[in-house]
C-alpha atoms as a PDB file:
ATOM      1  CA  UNK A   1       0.000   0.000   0.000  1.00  0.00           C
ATOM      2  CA  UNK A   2       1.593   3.530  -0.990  1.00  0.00           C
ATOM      3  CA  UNK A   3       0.975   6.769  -0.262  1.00  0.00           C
ATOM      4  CA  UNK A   4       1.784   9.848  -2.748  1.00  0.00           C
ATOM      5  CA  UNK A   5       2.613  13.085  -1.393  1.00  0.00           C
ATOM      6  CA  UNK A   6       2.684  16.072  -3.964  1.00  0.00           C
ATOM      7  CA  UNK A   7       4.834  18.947  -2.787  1.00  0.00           C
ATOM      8  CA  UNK A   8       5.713  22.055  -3.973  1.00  0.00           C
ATOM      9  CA  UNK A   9       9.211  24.532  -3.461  1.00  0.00           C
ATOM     10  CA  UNK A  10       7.524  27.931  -2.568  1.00  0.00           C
ATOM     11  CA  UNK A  11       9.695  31.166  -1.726  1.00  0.00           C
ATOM     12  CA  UNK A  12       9.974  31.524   2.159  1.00  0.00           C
ATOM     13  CA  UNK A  13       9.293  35.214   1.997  1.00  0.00           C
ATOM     14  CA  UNK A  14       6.531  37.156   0.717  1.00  0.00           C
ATOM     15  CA  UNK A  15       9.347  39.895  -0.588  1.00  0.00           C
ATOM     16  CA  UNK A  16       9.465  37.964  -3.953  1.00  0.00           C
ATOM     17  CA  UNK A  17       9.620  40.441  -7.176  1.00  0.00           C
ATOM     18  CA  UNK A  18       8.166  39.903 -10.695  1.00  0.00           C
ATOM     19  CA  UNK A  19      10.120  39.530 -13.351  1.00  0.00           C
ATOM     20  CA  UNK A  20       7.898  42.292 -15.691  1.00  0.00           C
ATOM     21  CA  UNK A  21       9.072  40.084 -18.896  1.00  0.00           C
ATOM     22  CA  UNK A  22       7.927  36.861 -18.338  1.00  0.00           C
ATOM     23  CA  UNK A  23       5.163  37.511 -15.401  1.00  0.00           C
ATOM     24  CA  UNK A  24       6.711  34.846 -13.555  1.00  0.00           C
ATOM     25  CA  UNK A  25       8.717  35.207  -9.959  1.00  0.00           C
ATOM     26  CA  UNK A  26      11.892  36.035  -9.392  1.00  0.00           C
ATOM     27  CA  UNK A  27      13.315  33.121  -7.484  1.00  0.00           C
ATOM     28  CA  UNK A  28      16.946  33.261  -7.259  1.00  0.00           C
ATOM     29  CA  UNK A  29      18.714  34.326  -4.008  1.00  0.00           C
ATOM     30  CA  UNK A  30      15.355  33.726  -1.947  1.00  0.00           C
ATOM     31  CA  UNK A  31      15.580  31.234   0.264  1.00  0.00           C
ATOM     32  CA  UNK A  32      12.802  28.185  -0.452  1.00  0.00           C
ATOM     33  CA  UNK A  33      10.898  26.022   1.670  1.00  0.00           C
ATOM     34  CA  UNK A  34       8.323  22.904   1.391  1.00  0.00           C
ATOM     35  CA  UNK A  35       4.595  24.615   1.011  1.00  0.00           C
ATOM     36  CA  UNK A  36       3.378  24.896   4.298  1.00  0.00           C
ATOM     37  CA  UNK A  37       0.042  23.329   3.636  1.00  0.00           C
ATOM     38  CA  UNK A  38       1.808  20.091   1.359  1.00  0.00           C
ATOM     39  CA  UNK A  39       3.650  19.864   5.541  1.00  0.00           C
ATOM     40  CA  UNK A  40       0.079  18.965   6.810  1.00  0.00           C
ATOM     41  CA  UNK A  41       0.047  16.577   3.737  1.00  0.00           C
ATOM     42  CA  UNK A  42       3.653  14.551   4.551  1.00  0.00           C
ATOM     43  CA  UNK A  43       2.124  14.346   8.180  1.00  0.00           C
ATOM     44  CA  UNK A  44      -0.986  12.271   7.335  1.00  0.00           C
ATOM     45  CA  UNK A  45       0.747  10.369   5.069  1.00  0.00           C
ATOM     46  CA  UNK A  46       3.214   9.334   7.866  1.00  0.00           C
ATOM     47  CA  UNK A  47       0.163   8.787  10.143  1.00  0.00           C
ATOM     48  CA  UNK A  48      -1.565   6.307   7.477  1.00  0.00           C
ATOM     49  CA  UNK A  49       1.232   4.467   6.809  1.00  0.00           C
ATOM     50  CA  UNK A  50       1.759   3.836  10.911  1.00  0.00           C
ATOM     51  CA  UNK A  51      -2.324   3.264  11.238  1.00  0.00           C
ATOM     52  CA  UNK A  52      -1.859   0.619   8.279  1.00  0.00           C
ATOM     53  CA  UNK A  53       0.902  -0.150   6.754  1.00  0.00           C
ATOM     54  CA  UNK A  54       2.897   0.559   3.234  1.00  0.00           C
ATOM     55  CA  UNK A  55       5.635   3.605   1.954  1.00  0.00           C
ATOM     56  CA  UNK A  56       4.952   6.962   1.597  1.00  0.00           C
ATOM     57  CA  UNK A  57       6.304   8.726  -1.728  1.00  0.00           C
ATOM     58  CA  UNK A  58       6.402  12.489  -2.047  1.00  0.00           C
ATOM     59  CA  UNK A  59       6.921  13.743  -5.356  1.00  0.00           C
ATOM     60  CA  UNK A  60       7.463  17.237  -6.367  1.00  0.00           C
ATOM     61  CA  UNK A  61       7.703  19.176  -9.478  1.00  0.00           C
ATOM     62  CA  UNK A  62      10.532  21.775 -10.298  1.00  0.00           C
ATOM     63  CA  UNK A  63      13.890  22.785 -11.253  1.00  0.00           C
ATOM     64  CA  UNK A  64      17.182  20.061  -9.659  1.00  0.00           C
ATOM     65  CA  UNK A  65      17.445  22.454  -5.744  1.00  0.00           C
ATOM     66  CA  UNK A  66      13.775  21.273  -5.399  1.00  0.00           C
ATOM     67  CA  UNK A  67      15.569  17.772  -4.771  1.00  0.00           C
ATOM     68  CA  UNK A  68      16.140  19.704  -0.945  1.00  0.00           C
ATOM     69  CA  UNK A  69      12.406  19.361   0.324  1.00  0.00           C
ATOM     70  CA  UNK A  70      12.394  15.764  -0.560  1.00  0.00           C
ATOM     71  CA  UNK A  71      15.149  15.474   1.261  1.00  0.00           C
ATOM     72  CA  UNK A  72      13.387  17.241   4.176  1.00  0.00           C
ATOM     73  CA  UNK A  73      10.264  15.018   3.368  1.00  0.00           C
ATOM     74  CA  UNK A  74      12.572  11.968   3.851  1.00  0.00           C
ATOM     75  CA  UNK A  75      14.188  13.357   7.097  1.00  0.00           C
ATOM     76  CA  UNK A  76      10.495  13.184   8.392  1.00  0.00           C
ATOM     77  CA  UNK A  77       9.676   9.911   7.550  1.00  0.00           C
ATOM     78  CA  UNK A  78       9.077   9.063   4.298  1.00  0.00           C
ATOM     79  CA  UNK A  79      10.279   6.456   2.245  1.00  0.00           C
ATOM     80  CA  UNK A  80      11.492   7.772  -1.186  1.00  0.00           C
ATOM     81  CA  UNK A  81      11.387  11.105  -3.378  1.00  0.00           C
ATOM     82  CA  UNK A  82      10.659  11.723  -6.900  1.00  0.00           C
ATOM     83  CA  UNK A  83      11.671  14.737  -8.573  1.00  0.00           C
ATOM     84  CA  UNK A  84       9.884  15.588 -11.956  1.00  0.00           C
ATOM     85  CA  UNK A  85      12.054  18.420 -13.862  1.00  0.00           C
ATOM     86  CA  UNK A  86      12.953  18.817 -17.244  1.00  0.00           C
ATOM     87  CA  UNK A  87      12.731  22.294 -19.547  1.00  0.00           C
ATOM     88  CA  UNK A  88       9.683  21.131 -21.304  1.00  0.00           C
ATOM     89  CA  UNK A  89       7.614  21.976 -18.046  1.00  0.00           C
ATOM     90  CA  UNK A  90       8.333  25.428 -17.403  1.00  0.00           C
ATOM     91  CA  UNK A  91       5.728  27.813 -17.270  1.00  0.00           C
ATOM     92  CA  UNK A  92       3.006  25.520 -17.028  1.00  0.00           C
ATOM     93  CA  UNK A  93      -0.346  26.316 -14.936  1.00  0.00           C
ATOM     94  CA  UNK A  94      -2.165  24.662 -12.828  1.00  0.00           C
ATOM     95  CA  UNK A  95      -3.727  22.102 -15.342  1.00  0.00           C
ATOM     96  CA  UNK A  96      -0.533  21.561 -16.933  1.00  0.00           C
ATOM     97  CA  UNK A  97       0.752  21.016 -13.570  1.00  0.00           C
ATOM     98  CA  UNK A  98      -1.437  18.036 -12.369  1.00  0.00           C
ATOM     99  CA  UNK A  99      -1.433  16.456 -15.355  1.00  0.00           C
ATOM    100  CA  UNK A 100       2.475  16.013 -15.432  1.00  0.00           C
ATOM    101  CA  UNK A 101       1.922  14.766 -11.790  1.00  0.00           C
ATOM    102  CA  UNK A 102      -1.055  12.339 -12.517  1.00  0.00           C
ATOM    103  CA  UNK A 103       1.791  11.144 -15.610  1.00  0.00           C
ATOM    104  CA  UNK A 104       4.256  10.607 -12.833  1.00  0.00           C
ATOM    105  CA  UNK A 105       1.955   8.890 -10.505  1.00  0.00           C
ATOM    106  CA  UNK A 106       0.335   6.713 -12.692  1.00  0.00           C
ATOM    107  CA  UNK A 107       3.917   4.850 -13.057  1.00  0.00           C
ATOM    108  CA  UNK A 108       3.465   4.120  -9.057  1.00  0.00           C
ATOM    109  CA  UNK A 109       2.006   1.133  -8.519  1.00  0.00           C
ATOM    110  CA  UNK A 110      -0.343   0.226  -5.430  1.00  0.00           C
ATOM    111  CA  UNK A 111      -2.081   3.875  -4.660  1.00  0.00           C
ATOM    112  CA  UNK A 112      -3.846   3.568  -1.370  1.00  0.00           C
ATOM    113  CA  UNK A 113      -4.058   7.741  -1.306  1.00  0.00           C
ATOM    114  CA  UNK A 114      -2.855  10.847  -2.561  1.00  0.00           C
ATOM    115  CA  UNK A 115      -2.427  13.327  -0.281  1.00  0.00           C
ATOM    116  CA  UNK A 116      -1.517  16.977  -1.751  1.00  0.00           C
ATOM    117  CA  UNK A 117      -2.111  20.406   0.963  1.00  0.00           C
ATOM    118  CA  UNK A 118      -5.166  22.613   0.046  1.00  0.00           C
ATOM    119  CA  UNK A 119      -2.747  25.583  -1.939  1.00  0.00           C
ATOM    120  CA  UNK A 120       0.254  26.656  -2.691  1.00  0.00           C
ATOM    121  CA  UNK A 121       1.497  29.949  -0.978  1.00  0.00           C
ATOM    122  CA  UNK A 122       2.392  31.205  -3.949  1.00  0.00           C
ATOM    123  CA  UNK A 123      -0.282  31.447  -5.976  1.00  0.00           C
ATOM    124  CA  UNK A 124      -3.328  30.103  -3.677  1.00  0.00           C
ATOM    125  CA  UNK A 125      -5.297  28.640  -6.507  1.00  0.00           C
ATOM    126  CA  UNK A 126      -6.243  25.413  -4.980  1.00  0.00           C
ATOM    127  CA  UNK A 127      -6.093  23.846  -8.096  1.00  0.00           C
ATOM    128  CA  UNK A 128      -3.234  20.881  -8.773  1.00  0.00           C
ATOM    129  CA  UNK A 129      -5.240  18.594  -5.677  1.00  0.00           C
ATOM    130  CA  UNK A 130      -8.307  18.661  -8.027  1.00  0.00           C
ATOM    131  CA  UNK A 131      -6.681  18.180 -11.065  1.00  0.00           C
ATOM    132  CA  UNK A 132      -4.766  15.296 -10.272  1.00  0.00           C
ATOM    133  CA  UNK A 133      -7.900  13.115  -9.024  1.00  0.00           C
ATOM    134  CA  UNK A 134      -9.441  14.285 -12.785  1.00  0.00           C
ATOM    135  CA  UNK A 135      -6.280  13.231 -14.768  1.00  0.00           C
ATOM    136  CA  UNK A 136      -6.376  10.239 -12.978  1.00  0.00           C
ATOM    137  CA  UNK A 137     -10.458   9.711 -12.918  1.00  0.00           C
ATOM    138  CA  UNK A 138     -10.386   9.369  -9.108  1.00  0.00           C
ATOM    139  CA  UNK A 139     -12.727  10.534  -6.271  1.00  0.00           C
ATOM    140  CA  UNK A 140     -11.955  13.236  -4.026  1.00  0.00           C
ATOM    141  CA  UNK A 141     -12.460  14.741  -1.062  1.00  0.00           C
ATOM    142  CA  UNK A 142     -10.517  18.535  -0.701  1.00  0.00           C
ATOM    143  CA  UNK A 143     -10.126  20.403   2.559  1.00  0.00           C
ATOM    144  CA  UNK A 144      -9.800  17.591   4.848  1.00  0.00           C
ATOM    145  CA  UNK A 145      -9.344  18.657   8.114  1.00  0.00           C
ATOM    146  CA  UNK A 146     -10.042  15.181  10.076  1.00  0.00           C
ATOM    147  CA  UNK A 147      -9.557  11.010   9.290  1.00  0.00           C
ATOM    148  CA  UNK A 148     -12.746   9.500  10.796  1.00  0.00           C
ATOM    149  CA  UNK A 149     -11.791   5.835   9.537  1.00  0.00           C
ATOM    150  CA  UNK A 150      -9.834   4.395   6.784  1.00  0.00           C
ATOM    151  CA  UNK A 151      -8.897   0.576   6.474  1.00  0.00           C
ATOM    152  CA  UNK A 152      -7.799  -1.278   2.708  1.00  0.00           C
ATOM    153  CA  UNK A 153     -10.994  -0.251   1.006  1.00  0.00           C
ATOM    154  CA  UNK A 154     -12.196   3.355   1.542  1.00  0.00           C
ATOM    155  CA  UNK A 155     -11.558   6.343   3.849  1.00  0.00           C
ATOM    156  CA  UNK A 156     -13.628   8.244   5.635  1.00  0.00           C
ATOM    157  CA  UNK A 157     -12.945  12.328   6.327  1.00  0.00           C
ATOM    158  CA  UNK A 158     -14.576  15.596   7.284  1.00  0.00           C
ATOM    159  CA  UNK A 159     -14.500  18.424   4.878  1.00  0.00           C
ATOM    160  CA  UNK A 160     -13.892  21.835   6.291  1.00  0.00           C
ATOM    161  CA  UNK A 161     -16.806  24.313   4.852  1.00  0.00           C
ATOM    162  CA  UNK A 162     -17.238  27.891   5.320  1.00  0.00           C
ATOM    163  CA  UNK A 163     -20.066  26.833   8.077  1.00  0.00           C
ATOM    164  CA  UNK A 164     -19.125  24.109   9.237  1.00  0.00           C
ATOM    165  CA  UNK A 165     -17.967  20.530   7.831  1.00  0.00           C
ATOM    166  CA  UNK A 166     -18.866  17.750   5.892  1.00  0.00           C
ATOM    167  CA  UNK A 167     -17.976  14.225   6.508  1.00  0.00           C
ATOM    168  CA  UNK A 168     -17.776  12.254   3.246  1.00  0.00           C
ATOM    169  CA  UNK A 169     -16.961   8.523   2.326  1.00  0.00           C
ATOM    170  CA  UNK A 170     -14.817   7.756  -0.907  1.00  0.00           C
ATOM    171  CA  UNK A 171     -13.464   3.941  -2.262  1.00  0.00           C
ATOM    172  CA  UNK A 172      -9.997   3.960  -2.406  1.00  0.00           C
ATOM    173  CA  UNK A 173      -7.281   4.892  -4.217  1.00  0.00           C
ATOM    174  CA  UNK A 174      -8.790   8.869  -3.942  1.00  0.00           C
ATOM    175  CA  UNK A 175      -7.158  12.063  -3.638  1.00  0.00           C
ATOM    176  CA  UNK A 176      -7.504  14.413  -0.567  1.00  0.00           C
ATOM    177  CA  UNK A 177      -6.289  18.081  -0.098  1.00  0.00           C
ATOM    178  CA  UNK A 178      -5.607  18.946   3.201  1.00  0.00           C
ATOM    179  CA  UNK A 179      -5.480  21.947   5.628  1.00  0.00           C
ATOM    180  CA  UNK A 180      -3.692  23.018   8.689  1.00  0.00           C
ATOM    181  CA  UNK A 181      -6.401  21.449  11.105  1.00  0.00           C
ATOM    182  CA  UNK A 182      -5.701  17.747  10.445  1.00  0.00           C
ATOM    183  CA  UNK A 183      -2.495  17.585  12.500  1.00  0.00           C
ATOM    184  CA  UNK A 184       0.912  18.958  13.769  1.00  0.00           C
ATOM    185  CA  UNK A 185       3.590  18.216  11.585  1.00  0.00           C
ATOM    186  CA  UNK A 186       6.383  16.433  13.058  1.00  0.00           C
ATOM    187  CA  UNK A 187      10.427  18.071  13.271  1.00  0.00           C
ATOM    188  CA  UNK A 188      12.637  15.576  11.787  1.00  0.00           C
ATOM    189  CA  UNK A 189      14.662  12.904  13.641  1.00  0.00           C
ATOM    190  CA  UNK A 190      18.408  12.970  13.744  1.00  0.00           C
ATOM    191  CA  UNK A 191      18.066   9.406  12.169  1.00  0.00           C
ATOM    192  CA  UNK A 192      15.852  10.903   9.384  1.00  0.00           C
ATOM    193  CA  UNK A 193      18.072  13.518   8.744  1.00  0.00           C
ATOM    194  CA  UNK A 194      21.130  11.156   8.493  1.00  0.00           C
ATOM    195  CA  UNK A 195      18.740   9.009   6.214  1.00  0.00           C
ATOM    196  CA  UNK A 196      17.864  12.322   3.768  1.00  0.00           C
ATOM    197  CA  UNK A 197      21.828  12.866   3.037  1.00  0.00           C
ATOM    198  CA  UNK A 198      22.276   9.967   1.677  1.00  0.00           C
ATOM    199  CA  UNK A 199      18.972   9.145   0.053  1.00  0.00           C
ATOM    200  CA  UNK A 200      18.974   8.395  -3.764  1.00  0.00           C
ATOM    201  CA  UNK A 201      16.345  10.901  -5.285  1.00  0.00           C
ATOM    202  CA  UNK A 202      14.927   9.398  -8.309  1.00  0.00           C
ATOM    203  CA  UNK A 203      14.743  11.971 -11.130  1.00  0.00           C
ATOM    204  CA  UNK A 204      12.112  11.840 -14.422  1.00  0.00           C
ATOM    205  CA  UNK A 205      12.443  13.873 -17.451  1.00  0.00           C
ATOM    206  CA  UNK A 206       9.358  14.744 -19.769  1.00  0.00           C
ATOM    207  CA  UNK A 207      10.604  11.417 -21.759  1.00  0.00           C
ATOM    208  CA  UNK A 208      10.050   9.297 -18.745  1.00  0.00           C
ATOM    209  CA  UNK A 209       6.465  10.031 -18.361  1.00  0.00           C
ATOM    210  CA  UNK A 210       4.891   9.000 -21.506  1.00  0.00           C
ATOM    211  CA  UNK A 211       3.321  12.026 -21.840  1.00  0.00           C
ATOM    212  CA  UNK A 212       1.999  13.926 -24.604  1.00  0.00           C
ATOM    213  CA  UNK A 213       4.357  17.018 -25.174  1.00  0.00           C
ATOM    214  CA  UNK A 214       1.501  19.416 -26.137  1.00  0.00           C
ATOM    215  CA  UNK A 215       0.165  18.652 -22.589  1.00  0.00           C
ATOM    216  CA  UNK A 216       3.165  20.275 -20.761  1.00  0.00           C
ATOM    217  CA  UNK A 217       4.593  23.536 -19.817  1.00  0.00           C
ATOM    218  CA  UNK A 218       3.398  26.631 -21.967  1.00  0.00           C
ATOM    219  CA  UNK A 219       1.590  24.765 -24.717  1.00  0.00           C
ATOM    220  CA  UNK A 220      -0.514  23.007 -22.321  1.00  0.00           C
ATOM    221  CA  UNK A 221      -1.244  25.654 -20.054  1.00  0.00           C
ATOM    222  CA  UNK A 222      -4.978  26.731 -21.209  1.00  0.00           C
ATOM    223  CA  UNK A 223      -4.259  29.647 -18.848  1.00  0.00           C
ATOM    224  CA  UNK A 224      -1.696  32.784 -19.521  1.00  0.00           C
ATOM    225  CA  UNK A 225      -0.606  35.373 -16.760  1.00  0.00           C
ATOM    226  CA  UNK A 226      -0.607  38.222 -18.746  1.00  0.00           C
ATOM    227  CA  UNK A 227       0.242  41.391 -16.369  1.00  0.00           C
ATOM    228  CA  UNK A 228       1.232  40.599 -12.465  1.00  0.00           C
ATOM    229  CA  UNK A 229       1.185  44.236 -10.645  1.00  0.00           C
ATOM    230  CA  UNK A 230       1.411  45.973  -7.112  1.00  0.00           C
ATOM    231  CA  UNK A 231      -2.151  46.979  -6.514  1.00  0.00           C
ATOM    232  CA  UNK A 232      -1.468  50.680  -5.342  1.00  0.00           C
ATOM    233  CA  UNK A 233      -1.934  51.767  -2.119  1.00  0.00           C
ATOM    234  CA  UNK A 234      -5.486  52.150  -0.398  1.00  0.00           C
ATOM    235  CA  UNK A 235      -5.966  56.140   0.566  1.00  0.00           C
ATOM    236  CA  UNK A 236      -7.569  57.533   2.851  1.00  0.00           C
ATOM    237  CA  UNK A 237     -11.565  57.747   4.117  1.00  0.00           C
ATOM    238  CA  UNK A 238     -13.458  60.618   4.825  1.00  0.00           C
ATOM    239  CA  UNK A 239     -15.486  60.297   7.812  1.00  0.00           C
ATOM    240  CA  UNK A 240     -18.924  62.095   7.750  1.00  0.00           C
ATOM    241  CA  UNK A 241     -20.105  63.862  10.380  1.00  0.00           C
ATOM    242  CA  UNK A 242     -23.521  65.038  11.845  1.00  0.00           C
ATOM    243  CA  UNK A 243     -26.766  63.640  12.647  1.00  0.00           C
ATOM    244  CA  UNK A 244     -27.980  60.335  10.917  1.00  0.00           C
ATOM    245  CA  UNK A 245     -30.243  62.074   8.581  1.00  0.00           C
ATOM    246  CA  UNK A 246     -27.336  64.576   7.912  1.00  0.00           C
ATOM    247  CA  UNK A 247     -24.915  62.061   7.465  1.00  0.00           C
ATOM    248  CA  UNK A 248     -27.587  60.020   4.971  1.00  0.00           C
ATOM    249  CA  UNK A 249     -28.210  63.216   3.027  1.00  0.00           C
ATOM    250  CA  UNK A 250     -24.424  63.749   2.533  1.00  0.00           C
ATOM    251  CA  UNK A 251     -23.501  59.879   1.366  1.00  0.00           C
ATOM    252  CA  UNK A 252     -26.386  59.999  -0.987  1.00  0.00           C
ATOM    253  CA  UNK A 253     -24.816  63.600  -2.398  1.00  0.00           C
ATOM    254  CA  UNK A 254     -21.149  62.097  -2.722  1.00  0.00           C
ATOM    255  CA  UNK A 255     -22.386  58.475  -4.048  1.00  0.00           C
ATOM    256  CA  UNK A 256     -24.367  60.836  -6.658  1.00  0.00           C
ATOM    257  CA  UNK A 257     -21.583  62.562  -7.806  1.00  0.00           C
ATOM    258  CA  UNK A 258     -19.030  59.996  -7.633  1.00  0.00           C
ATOM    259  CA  UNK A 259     -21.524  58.001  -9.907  1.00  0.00           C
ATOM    260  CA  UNK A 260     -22.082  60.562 -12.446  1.00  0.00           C
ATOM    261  CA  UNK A 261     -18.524  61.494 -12.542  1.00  0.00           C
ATOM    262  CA  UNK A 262     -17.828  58.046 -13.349  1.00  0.00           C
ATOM    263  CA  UNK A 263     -20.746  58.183 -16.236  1.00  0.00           C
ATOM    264  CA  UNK A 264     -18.492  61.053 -17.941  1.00  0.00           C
END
């Protein structure tokens, strides 16, 4: 029984610039870290595999320094990395994203669950969870933010809502996104840290995958960032003063006139 752990390398700092040619951020000389929410995601994985048995593999797509937060997810436990990087998937979106996963995970053999954290910290879309389990034609269950049961055959989970939760049954193997709720991520052990250096990170190139090169990177990426700016600076209120029907009369007067001066 396996479980697969999709990661991403996100900056550590919100100070990131833009590059204003390509729309895309400026990585180099930031400092990178495993997604905070894909941390959540290692966790359960580690917890599954001590409920039940089997390997956890985390896989992560990116350029060869990305190899570092399998390391780190090895150091906490898990059993191997894969690192997915080749030219032919730069600048791909979200879809073109979690289908080059699902490519890479479909050459894994015995899926119990996937396990990927709600969004990335850089760019918050939510997306790549979802799109794997439709690449793959698997069920789902996103925002996870409890286990209720699991054993060979299905898994049961809440869903965090905006009022509350869900708890939803799904036949296994499925994909679940996961937030911050579900658990406390464990610090790696010396042992797992000694265990990291030396691990052998397997590496697969766009060749490896069997996938179809229109599918990847830019030409598969339905979506194009075309302008990334710094939304300017919020100014200042006004704050009306008076009686209530004073202060009506004079937000009625200033919504009128902000309204017609936006009509001319």
């Amino acid at each position: 029984m396996r479980y697969v752990v999709c990661i991403k390398q996100v900056p550590e700092t919100t100070d990131v610039k833009i590059n204003p040619e390509t729309n895309t951020l400026m990585r180099e000389g930031v400092a990178s870290i495993i997604n905070p929410f894909d941390m959540y995601a290692i966790e359960e994985a580690l917890r599954m595999k001590g409920r039940l048995g089997g390997t956890v593999t985390v896989i992560t797509m990116g350029p060869p320094q990305a190899d570092a937060a399998l390391r780190e997810a090895i150091a906490m436990g898990a059993d191997e990395g894969i690192l997915i990087s080749d030219r032919a998937f730069a600048g791909s979106d979200t879809w073109a994203t979690s289908y080059t996963l699902s490519q890479a995970i479909r050459k894994l053999s015995d899926i119990a669950v996937i396990l990927c954290g709600k969004q990335a910290s850089d760019g918050d879309t939510a997306q790549v969870g979802p799109g794997i389990a439709v690449h793959l034609d698997l069920p789902q269950i996103t925002y996870v933010r409890k286990i209720e049961a699991q054993d060979d055959k299905s898994i049961t989970a809440e869903r965090l809502l905006e009022n509350g939760f869900e708890v939803i049954q799904a036949p296994l193997p499925c994909v679940l996104t996961v937030v911050k709720e579900l658990n406390e991520p464990r610090l790696p052990s010396l042992k797992g840290k000694m265990n990291a250096k030396k691990a052998v990170i397997t590496v697969w190139k766009a060749a490896d995958l069997a996938a179809d090169p229109k599918c990847l990177g830019l030409d598969g990426s339905p979506t194009k960032v075309v302008r990334i700016f710094t939304p300017p600076p919020r100014q200042g209120g006004e704050i009306l003063k008076g009686e209530p029907d004073e202060i009506v009369a004079q937000l009625v007067a200033k919504l009128k006139d902000a309204v017609l001066g936006a009509a001319n």
